[in-house]
C-alpha atoms as a PDB file:
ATOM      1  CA  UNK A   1     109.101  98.904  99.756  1.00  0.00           C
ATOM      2  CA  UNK A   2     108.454  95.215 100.206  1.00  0.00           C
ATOM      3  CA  UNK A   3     112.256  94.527 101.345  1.00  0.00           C
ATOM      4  CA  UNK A   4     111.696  97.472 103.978  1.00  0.00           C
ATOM      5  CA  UNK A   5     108.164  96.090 105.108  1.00  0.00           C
ATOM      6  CA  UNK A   6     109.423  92.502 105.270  1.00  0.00           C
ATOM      7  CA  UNK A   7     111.955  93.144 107.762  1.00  0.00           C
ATOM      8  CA  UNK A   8     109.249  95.345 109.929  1.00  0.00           C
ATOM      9  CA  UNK A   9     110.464  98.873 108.774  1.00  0.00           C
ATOM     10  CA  UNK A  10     108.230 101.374 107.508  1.00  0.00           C
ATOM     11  CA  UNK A  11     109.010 102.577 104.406  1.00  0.00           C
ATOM     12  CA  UNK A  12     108.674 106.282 103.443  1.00  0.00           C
ATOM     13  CA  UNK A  13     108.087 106.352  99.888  1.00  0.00           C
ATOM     14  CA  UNK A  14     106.903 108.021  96.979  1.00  0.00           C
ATOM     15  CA  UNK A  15     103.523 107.328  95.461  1.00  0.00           C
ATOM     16  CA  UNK A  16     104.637 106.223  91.947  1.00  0.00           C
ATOM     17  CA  UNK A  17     104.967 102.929  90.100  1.00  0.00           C
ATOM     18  CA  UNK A  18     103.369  99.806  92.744  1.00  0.00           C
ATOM     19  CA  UNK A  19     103.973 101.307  95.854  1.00  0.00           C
ATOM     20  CA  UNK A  20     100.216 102.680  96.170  1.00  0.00           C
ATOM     21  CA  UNK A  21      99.212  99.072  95.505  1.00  0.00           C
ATOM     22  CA  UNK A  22     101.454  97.468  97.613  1.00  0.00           C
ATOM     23  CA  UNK A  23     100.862 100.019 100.623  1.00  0.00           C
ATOM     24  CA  UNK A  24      97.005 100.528 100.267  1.00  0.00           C
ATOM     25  CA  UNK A  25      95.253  99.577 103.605  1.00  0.00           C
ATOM     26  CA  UNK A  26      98.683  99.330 105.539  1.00  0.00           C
ATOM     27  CA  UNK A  27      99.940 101.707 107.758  1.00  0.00           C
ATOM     28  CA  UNK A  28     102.269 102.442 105.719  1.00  0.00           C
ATOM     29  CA  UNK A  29     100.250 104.768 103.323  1.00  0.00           C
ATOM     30  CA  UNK A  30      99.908 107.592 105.608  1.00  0.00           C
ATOM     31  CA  UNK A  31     104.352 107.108 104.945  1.00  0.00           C
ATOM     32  CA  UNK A  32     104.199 107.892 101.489  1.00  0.00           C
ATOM     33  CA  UNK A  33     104.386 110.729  99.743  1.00  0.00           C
ATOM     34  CA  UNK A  34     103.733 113.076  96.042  1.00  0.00           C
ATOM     35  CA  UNK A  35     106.266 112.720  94.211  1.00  0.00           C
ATOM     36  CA  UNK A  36     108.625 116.154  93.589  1.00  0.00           C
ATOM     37  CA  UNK A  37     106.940 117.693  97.408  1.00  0.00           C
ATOM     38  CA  UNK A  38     109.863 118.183  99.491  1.00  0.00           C
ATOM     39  CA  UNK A  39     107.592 119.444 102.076  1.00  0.00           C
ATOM     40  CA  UNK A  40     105.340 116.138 101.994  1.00  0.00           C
ATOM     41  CA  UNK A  41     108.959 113.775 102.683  1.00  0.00           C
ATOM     42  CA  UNK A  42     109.769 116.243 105.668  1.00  0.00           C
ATOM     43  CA  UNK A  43     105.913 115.650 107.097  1.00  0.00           C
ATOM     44  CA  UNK A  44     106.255 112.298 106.629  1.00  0.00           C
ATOM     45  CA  UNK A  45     109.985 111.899 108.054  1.00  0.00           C
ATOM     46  CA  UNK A  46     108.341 114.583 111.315  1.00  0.00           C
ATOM     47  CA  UNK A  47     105.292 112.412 112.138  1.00  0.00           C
ATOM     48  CA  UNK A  48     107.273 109.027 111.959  1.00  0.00           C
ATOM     49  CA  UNK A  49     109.637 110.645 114.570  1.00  0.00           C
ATOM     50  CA  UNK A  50     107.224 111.796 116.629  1.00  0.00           C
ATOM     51  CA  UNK A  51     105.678 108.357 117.317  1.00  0.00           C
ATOM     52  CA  UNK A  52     106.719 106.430 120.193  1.00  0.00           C
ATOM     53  CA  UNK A  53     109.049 103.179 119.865  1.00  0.00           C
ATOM     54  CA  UNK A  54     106.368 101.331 120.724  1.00  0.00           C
ATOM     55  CA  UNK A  55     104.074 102.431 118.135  1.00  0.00           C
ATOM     56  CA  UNK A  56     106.575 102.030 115.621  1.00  0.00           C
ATOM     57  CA  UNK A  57     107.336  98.640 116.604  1.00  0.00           C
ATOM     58  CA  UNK A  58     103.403  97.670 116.106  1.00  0.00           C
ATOM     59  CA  UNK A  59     103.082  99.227 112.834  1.00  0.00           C
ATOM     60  CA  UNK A  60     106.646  97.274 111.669  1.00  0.00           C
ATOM     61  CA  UNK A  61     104.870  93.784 113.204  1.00  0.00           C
ATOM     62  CA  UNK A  62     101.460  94.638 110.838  1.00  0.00           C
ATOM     63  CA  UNK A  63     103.780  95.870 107.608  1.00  0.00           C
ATOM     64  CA  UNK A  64     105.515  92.387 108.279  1.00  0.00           C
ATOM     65  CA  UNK A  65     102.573  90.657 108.113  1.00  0.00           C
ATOM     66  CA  UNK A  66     101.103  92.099 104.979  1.00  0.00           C
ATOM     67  CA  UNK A  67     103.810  91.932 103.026  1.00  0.00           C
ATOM     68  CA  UNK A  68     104.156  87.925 103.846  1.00  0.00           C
ATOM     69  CA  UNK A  69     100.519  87.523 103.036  1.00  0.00           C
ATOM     70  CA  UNK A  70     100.904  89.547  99.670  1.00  0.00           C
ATOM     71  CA  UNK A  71     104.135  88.031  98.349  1.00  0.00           C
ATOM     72  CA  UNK A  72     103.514  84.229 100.175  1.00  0.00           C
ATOM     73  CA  UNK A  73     105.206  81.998  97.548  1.00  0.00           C
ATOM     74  CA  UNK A  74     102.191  80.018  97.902  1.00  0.00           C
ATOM     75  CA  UNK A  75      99.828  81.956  97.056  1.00  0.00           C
ATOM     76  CA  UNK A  76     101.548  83.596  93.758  1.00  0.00           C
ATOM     77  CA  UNK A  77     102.499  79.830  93.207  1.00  0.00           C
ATOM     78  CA  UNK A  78      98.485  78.798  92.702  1.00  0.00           C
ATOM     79  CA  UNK A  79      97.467  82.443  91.354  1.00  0.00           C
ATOM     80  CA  UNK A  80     100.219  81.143  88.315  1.00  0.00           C
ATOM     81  CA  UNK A  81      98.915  77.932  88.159  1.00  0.00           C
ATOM     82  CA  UNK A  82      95.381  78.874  88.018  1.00  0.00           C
ATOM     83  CA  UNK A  83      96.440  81.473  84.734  1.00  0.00           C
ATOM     84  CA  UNK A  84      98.091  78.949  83.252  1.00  0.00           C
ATOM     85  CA  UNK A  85      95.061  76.289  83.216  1.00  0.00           C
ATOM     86  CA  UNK A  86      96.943  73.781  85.569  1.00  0.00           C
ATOM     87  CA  UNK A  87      96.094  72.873  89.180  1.00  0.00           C
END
């Protein structure tokens, strides 16, 4: 999911594990899907299709951006720091 959103695709993926967490308040939550519903994948696979390039391009640019924010080395850097007692 993160590789996928990184490079500005948009991942269609189950709801299981982190992938809610890592998708909530992107566009790509309205891409994922139950787990085991074959007929959820296909409406998620139809609607993707039906958008237009451009569209798709936009939501790519946003999932790229969230995903640098979330994982920014930085950022995950201090968050481990701060844990840890050190600054």
């Amino acid at each position: 999911i993160v590789e996928s959103m990184l490079t500005g695709t948009i991942p269609i993926a189950a709801r299981v594990g982190g992938v809610p967490e890592i998708t909530k308040g992107t566009p790509a939550e309205h891409y994922t899907f139950t787990l085991g519903n074959i007929d959820d994948v296909v409406d998620k696979i139809d609607t993707l299709l039906a958008q237009p390039k451009e569209h798709i391009i936009n939501i790519g640019l946003k999932l790229k951006e969230h995903a640098s924010k979330l994982f920014n080395i930085d950022q995950i850097r201090d968050k481990l720091l701060s844990v840890f007692g050190k600054s």
